[in-house]
Protein backbone atom coordinates (compact mmCIF):
# COMPACT_ATOMS: atom_id res chain seq x y z
CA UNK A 1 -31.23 -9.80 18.83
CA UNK A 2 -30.58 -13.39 18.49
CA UNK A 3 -28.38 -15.37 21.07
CA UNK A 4 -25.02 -16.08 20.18
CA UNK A 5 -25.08 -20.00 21.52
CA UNK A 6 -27.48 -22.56 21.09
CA UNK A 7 -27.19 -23.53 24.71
CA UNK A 8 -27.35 -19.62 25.71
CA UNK A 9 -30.67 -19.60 23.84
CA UNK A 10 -32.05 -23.16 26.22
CA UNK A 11 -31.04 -21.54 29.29
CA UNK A 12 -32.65 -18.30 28.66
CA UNK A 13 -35.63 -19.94 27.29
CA UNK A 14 -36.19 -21.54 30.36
CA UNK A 15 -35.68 -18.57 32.53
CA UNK A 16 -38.21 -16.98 30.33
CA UNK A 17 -41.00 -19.61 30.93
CA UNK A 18 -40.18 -20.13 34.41
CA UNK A 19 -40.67 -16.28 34.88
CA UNK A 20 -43.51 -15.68 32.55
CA UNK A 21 -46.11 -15.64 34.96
CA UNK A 22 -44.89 -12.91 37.33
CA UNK A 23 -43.57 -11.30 34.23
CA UNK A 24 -47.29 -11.03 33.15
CA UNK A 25 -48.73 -10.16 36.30
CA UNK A 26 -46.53 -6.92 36.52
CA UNK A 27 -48.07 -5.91 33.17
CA UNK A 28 -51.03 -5.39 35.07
CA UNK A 29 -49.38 -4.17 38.09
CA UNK A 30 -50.15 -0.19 39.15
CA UNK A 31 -46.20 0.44 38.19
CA UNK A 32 -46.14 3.45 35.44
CA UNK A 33 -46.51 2.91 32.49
CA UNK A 34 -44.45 4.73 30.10
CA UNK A 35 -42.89 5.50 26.74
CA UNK A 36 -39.82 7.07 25.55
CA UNK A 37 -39.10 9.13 23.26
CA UNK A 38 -35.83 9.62 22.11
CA UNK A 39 -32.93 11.20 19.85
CA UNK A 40 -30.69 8.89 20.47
CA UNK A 41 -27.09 9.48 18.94
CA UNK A 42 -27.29 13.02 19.16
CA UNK A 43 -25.53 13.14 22.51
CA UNK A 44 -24.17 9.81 24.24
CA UNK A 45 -26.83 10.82 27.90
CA UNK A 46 -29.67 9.32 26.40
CA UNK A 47 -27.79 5.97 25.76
CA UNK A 48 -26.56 6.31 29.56
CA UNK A 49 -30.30 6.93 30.51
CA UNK A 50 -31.53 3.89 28.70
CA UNK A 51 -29.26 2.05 30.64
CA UNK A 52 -30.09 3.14 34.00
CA UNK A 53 -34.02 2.72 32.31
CA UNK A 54 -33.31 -0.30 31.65
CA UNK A 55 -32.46 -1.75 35.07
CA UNK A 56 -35.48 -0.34 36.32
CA UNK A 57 -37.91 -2.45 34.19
CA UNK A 58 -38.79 -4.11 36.67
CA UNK A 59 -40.61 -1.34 38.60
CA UNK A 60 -41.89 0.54 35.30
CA UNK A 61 -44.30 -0.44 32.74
CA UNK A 62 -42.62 0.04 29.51
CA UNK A 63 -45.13 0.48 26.64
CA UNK A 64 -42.69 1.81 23.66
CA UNK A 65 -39.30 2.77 23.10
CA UNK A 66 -39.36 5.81 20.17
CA UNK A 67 -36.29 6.63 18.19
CA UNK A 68 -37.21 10.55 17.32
CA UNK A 69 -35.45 13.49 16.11
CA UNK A 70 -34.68 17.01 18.29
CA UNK A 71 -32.47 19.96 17.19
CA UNK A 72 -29.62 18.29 17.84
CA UNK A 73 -30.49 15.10 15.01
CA UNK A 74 -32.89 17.05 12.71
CA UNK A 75 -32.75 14.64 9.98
CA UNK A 76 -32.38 10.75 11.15
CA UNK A 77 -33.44 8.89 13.91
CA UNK A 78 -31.25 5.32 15.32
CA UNK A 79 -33.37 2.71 16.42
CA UNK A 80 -30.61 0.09 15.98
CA UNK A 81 -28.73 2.15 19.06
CA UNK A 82 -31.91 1.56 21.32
CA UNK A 83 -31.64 -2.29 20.16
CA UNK A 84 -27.68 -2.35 20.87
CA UNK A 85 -28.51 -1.05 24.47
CA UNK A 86 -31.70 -3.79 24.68
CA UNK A 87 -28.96 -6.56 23.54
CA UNK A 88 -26.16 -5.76 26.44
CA UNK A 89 -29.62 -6.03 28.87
CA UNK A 90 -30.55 -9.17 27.50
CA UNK A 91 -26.92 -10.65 28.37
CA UNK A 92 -27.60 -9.78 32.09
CA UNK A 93 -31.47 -10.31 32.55
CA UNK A 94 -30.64 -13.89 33.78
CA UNK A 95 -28.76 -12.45 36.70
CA UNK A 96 -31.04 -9.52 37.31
CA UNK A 97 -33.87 -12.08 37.72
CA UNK A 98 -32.14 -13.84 40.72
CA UNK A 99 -32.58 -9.98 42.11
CA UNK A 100 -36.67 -9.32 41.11
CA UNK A 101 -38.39 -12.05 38.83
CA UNK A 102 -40.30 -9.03 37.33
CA UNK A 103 -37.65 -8.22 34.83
CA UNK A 104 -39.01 -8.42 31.44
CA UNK A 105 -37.65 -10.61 28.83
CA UNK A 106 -35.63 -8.71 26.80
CA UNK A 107 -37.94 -10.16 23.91
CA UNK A 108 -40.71 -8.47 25.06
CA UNK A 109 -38.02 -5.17 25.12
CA UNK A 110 -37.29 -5.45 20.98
CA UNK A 111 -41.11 -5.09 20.20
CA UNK A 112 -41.06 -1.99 21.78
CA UNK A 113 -38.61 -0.08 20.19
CA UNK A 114 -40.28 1.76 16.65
CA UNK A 115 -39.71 4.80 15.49
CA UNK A 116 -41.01 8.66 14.68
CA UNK A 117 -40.30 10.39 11.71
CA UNK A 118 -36.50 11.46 10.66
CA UNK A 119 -37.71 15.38 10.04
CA UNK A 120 -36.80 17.73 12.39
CA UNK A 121 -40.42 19.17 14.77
CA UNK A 122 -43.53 20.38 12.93
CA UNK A 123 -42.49 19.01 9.73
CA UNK A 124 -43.50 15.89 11.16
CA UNK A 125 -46.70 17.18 11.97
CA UNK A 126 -49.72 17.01 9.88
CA UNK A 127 -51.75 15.10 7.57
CA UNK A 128 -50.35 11.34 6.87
CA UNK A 129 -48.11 11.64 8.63
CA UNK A 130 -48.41 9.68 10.97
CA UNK A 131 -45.94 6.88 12.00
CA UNK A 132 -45.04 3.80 14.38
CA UNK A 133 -44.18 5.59 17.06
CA UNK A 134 -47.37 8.08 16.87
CA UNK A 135 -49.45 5.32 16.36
CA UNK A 136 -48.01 3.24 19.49
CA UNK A 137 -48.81 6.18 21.43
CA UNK A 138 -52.73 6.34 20.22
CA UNK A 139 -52.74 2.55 20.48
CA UNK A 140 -51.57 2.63 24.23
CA UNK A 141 -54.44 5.69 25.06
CA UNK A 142 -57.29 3.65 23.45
CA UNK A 143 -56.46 0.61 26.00
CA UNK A 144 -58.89 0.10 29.00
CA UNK A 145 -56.18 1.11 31.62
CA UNK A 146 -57.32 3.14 34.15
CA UNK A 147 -53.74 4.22 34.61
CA UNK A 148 -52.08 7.32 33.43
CA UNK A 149 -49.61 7.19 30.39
CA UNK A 150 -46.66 9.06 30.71
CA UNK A 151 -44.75 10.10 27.87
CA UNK A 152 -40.76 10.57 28.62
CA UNK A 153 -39.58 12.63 25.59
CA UNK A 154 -35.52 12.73 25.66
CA UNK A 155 -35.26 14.70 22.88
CA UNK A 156 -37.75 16.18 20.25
CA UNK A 157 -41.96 15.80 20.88
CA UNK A 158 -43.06 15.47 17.63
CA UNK A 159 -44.16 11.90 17.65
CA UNK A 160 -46.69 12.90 20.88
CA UNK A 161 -47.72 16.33 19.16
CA UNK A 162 -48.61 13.78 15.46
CA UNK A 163 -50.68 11.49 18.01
CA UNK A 164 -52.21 14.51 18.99
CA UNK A 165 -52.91 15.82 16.16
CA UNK A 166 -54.06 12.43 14.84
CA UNK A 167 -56.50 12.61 17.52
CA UNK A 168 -58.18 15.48 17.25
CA UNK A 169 -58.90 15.18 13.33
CA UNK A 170 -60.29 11.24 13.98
CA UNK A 171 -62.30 11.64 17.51
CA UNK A 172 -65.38 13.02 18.88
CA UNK A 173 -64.71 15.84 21.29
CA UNK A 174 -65.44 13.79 24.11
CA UNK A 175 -62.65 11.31 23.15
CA UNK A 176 -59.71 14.23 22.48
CA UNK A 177 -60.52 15.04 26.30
CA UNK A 178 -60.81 11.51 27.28
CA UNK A 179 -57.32 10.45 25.60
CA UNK A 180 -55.80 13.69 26.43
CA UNK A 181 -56.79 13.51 30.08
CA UNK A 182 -54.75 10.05 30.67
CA UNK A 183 -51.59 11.73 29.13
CA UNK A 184 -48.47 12.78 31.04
CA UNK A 185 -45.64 14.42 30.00
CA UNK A 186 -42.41 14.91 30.98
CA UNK A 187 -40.14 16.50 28.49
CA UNK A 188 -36.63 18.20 29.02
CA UNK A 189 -36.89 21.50 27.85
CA UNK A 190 -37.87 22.23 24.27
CA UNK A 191 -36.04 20.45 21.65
CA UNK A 192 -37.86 21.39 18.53
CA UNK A 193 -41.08 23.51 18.08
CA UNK A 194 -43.88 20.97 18.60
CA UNK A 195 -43.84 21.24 22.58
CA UNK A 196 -44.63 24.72 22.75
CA UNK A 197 -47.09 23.48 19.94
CA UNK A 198 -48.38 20.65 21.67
CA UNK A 199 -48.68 23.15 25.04
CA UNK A 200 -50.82 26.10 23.12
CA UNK A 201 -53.30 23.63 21.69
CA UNK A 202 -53.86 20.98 23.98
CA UNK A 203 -54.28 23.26 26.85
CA UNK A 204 -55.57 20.85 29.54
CA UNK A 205 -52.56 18.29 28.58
CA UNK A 206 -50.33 17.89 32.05
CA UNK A 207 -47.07 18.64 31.13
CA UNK A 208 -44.02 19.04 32.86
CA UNK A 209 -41.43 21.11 31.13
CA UNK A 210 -38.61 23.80 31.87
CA UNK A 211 -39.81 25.52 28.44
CA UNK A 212 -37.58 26.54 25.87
CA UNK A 213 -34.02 25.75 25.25
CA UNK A 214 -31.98 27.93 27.61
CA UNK A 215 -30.23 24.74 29.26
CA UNK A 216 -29.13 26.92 32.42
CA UNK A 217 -32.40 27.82 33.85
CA UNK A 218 -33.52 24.23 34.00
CA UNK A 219 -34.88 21.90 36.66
CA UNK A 220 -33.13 18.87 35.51
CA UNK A 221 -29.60 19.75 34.87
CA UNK A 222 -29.47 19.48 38.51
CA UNK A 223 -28.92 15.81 37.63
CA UNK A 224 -24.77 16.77 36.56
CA UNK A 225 -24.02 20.20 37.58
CA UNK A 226 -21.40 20.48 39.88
CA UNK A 227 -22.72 22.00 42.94
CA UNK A 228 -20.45 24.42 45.73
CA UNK A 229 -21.13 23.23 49.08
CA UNK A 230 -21.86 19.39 48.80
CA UNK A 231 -20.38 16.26 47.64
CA UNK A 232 -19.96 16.00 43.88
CA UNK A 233 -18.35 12.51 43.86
CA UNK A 234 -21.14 10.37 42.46
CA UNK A 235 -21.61 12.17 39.60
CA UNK A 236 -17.58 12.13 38.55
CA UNK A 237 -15.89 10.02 35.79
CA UNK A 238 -13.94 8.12 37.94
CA UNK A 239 -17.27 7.29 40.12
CA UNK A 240 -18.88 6.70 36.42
CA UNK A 241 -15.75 4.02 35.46
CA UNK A 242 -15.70 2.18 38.71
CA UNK A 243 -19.16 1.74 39.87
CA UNK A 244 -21.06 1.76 35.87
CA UNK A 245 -19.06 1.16 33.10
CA UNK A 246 -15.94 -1.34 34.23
CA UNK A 247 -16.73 -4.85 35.85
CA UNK A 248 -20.44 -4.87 35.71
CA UNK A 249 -21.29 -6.94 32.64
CA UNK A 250 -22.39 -5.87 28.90
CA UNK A 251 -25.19 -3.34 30.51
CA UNK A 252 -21.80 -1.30 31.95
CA UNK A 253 -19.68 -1.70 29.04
CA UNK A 254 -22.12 -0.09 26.64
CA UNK A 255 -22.86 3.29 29.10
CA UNK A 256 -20.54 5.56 27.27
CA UNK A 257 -18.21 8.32 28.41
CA UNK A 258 -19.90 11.79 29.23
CA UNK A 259 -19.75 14.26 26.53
CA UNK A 260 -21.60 17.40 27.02
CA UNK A 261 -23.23 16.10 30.54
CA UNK A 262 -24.35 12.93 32.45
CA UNK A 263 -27.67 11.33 32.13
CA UNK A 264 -29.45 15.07 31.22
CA UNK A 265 -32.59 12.75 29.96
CA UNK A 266 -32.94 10.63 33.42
CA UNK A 267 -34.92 13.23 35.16
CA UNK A 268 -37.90 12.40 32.47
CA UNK A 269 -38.31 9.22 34.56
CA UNK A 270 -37.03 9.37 37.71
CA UNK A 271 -40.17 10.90 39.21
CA UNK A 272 -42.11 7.45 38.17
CA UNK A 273 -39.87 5.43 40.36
CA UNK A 274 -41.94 4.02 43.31
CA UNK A 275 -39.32 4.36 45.96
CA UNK A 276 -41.85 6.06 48.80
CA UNK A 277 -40.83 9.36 48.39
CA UNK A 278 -42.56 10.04 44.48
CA UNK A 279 -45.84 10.68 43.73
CA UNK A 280 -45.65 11.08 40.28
CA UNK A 281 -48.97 12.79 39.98
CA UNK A 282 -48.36 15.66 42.77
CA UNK A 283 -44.99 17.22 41.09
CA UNK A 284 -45.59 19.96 43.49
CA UNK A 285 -44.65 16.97 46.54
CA UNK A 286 -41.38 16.90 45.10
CA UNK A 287 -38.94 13.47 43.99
CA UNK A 288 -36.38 12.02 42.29
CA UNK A 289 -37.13 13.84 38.87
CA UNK A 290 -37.26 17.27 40.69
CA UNK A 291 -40.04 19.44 41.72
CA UNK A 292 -42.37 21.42 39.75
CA UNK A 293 -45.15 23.73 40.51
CA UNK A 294 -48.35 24.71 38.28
CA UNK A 295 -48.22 28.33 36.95
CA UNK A 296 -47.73 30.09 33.97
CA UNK A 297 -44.29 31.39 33.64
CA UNK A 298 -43.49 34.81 32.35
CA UNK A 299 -41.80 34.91 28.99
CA UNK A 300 -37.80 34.13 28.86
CA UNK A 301 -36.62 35.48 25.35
CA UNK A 302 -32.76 34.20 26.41
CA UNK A 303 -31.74 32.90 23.24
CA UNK A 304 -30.16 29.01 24.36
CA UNK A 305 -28.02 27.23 22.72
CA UNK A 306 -30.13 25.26 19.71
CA UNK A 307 -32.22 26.90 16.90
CA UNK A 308 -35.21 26.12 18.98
CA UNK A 309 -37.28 29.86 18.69
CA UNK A 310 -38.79 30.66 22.21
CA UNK A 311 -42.34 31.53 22.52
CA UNK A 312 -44.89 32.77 25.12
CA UNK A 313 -46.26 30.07 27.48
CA UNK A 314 -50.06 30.92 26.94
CA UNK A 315 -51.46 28.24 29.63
CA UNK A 316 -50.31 27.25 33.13
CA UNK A 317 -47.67 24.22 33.21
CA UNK A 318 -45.46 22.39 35.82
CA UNK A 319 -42.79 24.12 35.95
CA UNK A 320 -39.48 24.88 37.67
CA UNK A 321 -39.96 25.34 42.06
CA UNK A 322 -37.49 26.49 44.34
CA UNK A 323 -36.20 24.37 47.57
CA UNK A 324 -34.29 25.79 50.19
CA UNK A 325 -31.87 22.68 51.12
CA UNK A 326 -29.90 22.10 53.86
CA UNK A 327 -28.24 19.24 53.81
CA UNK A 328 -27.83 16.26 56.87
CA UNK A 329 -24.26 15.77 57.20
CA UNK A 330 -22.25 12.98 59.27
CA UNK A 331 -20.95 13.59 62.55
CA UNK A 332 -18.34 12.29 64.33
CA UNK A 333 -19.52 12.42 68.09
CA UNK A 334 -22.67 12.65 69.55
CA UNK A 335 -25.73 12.24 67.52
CA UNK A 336 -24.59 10.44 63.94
CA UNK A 337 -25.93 13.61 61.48
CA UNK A 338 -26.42 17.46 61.90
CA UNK A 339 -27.90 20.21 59.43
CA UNK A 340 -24.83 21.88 57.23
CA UNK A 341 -23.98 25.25 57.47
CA UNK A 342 -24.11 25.16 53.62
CA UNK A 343 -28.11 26.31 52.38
CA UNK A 344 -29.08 25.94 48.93
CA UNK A 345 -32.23 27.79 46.97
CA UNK A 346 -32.74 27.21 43.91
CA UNK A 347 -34.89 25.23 41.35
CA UNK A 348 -31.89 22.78 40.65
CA UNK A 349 -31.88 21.86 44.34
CA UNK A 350 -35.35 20.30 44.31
CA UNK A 351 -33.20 17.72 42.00
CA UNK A 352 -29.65 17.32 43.32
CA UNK A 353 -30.60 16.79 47.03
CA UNK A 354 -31.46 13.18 46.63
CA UNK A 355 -28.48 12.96 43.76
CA UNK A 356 -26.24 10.50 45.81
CA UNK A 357 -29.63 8.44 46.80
CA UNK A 358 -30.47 7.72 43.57
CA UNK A 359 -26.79 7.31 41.92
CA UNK A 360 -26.04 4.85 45.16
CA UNK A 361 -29.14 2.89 44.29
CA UNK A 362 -28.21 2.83 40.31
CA UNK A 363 -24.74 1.51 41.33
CA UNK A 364 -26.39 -0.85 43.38
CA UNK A 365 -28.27 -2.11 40.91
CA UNK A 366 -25.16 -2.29 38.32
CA UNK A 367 -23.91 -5.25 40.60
CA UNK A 368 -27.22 -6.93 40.03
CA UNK A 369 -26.25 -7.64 36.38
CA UNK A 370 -23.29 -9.85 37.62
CA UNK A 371 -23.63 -10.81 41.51
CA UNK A 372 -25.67 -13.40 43.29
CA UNK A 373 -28.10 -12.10 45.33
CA UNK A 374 -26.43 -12.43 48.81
CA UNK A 375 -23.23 -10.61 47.68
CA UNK A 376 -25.25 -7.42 46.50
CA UNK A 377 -26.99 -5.45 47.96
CA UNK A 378 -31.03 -4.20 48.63
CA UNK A 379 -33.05 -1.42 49.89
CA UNK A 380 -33.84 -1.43 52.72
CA UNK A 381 -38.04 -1.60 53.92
CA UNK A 382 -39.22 1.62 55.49
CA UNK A 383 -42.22 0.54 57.31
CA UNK A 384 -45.04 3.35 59.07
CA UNK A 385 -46.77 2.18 62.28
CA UNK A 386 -49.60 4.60 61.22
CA UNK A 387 -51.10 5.75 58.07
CA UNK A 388 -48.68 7.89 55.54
CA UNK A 389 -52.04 10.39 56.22
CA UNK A 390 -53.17 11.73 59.32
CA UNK A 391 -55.55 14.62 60.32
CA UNK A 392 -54.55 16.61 63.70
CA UNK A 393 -55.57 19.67 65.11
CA UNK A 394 -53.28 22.24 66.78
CA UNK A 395 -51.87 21.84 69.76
CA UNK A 396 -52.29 17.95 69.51
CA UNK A 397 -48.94 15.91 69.91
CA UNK A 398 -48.31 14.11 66.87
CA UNK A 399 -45.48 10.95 67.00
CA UNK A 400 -44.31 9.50 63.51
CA UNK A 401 -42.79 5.80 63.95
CA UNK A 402 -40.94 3.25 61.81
CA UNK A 403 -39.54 0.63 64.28
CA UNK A 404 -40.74 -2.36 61.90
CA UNK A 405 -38.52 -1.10 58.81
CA UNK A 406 -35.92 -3.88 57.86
CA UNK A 407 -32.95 -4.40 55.48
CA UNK A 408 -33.76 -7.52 52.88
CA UNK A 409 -29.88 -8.08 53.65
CA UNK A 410 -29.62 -8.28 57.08
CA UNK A 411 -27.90 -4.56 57.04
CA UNK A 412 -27.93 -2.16 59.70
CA UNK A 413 -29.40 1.34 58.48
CA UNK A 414 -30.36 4.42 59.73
CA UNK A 415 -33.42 6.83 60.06
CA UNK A 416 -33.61 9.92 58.96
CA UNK A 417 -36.98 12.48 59.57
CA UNK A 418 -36.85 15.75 57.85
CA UNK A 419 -39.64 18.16 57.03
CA UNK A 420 -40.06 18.89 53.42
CA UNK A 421 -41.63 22.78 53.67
CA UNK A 422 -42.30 23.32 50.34
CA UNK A 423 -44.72 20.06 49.61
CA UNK A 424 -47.03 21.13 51.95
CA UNK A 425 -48.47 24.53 53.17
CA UNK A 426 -47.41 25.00 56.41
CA UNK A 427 -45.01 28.33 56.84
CA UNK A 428 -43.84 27.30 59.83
CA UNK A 429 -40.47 24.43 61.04
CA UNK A 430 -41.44 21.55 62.84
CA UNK A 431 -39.67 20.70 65.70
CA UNK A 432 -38.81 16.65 65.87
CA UNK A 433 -36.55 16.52 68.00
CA UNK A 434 -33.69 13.76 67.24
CA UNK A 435 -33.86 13.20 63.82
CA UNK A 436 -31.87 9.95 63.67
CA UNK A 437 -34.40 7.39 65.78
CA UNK A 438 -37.24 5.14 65.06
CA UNK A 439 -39.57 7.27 66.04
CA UNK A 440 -40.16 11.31 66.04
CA UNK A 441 -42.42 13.62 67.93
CA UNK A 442 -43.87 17.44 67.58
CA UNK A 443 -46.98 19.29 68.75
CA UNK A 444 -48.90 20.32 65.85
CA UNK A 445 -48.42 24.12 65.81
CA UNK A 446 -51.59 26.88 65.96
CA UNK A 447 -52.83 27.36 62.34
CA UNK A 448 -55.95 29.33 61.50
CA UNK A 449 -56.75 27.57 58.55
CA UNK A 450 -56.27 24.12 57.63
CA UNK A 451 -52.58 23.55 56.82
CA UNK A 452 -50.40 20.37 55.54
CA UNK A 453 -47.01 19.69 56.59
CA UNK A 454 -45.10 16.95 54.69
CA UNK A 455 -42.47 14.75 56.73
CA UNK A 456 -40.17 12.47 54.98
CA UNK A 457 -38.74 9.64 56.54
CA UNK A 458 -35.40 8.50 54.71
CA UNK A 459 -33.67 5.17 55.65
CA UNK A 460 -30.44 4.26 54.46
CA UNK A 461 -28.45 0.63 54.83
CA UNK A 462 -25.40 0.40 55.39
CA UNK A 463 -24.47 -1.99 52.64
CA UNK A 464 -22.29 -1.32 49.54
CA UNK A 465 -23.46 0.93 47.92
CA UNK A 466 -25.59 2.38 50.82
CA UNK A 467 -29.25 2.27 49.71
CA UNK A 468 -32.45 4.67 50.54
CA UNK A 469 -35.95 3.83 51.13
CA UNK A 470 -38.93 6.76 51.97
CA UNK A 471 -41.98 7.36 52.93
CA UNK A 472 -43.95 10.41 53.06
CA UNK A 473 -46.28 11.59 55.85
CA UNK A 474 -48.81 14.22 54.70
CA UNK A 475 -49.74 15.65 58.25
CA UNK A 476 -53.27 17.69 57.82
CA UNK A 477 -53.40 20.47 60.81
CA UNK A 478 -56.97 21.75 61.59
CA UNK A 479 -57.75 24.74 63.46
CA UNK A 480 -58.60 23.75 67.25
């Protein structure tokens, strides 16, 4: 943690207090606020996804960094790995400052890493048991922030299901539904038996979860599987070497080489990213980290791969969805994109259709660490001429415009309008017209009941690597 230079330590020190104020003020900004939990060391992803969590600090709240245990690392936990990530991050913070002045300190980073306990699930559970991590989480909850907490869980929950259980044996009623109302979870599947714990007795508790440990029926392995029919490039090693690991400072160097699959944790936070297209509390809308749809899912008694026993959801959760994607594609001639002949349906789809978006913008963001700002590049500004939320009835012509959207850069970039189906409840396919221009039409079609369509607008720069702004219009169609 310390700097290696006296003069490194000055120069840093004075970035710090020149920054400090805007710092500050995003600690009090509506970004999410989060905390990880993590097994660390028991596969090298969740090192990758602390990197790529790491250079979006500046757009997340960070509240704790949790070294836990999951099936995979019953019996220890590694901090010190969470610190060696924080300490390549502090080498580039100076540089990712000239990008956003809301990157913390990487001082402020260190005092959030503690740790759960090194016993594998329930055994962690109980009476005095609690520890930093469970306490950090209780601590966090019993601040006046109106805002949600959302805890990421990487690897094993038992650090959230001790806070819970903490809880419930100190508080009043009222305060167990209080505190439990402002959590959020995200967790990738099951890995040890306090989610399904955590799920059965906390019954109101929003959690997001592909439940038990059969790796192939979940949401977010979209995030590395290869997929028949698309482009697979950006999630490749040799994509991985050039545009992560190799010539982009300390924060590359320590992203490690994929094991058993890239980044399988990442999904836990992508969905908080405030990139125009998330809305981390509608995972129905659909995002970066997937989409997921509230229902109780029948029982899958597919044994997986860890000695995580599967059990009986006994309450409604977000779960895995199913998209049907067809993907834009370039075109030579004529109008720039057209619809694939390839269609996808599946739940992994919700995931891996905006897979090169978000592994352009992480590579974009790599330079950060080591270029000046006018030889990297920025998202682009997708700008609405209207409301992101308008109210028609049928029959009435509806026009969606973005004409004042601009590149930070200078770039050139282009639109893209697609209609997401399966965020809203309208059955039938708007018609837009050219998809590719500033602004869109389409007559709101007959509905006898009140229907919502949801249109996305994407824009993309042309810079390198090509970055993607959103924004979502939620179209309301009333009866006429």
């Amino acid at each position: 943690m310390m700097f290696t230079s006296s003069l490194r330590s000055i120069s840093l020190l004075m970035l710090f207090v020149f920054s400090l104020p805007v710092t500050t003020s995003a600690q009090t900004s509506n970004n999410n606020r989060v905390i990880v939990l993590t097994d660390i060391e028991a596969d090298p992803d969740d090192t990758q996804s602390l990197v790529r969590l790491l250079l979006y600090a500046n757009e997340l709240d960070i509240k704790g960094i949790v070294a836990t245990t999951s099936c995979w690392l019953q019996n220890e936990i590694h901090p010190e790995s969470i610190e060696r990530v924080i300490n390549a991050y502090e080498a580039v913070q100076p540089n990712l400052l000239l990008h956003d002045p809301n990157y913390p300190d990487a001082e402020i980073l260190y005092s959030l890493i503690t740790k759960g306990a090194p016993v594998y699930g329930m055994k962690g559970v109980g009476v005095d048991q609690d520890t930093d991590g469970s306490r950090m989480i209780i601590d966090e909850l019993a601040k006046a922030d109106d805002r949600p907490l959302w805890i990421s869980v990487w690897g094993g929950a038992n650090t959230l299901a001790q806070a819970l259980y903490h809880i419930k044996e100190t508080r009043s009623p009222q305060e167990v539904k209080r505190m439990v109302s402002k959590l959020r979870v995200y967790t990738i599947s099951d890995q040890d038996d306090s989610g399904i714990w955590i799920r059965n007795n906390f019954p109101e508790l929003f959690y997001i979860v592909s439940p038990g440990d059969d790796y192939g029926s979940a949401t977010w392995t979209g995030i590395n599987m290869q997929v028949n029919g698309i482009d697979n490039s950006t999630i490749s090693n040799s994509w991985l070497a050039t545009n992560i690991q190799q010539d982009h400072g300390p924060l590359g160097v320590v992203y490690p080489d994929v094991a058993w699959g890239m980044e399988g944790d990442t999904p836990a936070f992508l969905g908080l990213l405030p990139n125009g297209l998330n809305d981390s509390e509608h995972p129905e809308w659909g995002g970066w980290g997937g989409r997921y749809e509230l229902y109780q899912p029948e029982f899958n008694d597919k044994d997986g791969s860890s000695i995580v026993e599967p059990a009986p959801e006994t309450r409604p959760i977000w779960t895995n969805a199913v998209d049907e994607y067809r993907p834009y594609v370039p075109n030579q001639y004529g109008r720039t994109v057209k619809k694939s002949d390839q269609t996808q349906k599946n739940d992994k789809a919700t995931l891996y259709r905006w897979r090169d978006d978000f592994q352009n913008d992480f590579a974009a963001r790599m330079d950060w660490c080591s270029q000046k700002y006018k030889d990297a590049n920025h998202a682009p500004v997708a700008v609405l001429s209207h409301s992101d939320q308008l109210t028609v009835t049928s029959g009435q012509w509806v026009n969606l415009d973005a004409m004042e959207s601009y590149d930070p850069d200078g770039d050139s970039f282009s639109f893209l309008w697609f209609q997401y189906p399966e965020a809203g409840s309208l059955e039938s396919e708007l018609s837009l017209g050219a998809e590719n221009v500033h602004k869109v039409g389409f007559r709101a079609p007959k509905v006898d009941e009140t229907k919502t369509a949801h249109v996305i607008l994407r824009i993309t720069d042309r810079g390198v690597p090509a970055m993607t702004s959103y924004r979502r219009v939620i179209v309301t169609i009333k009866p006429s």
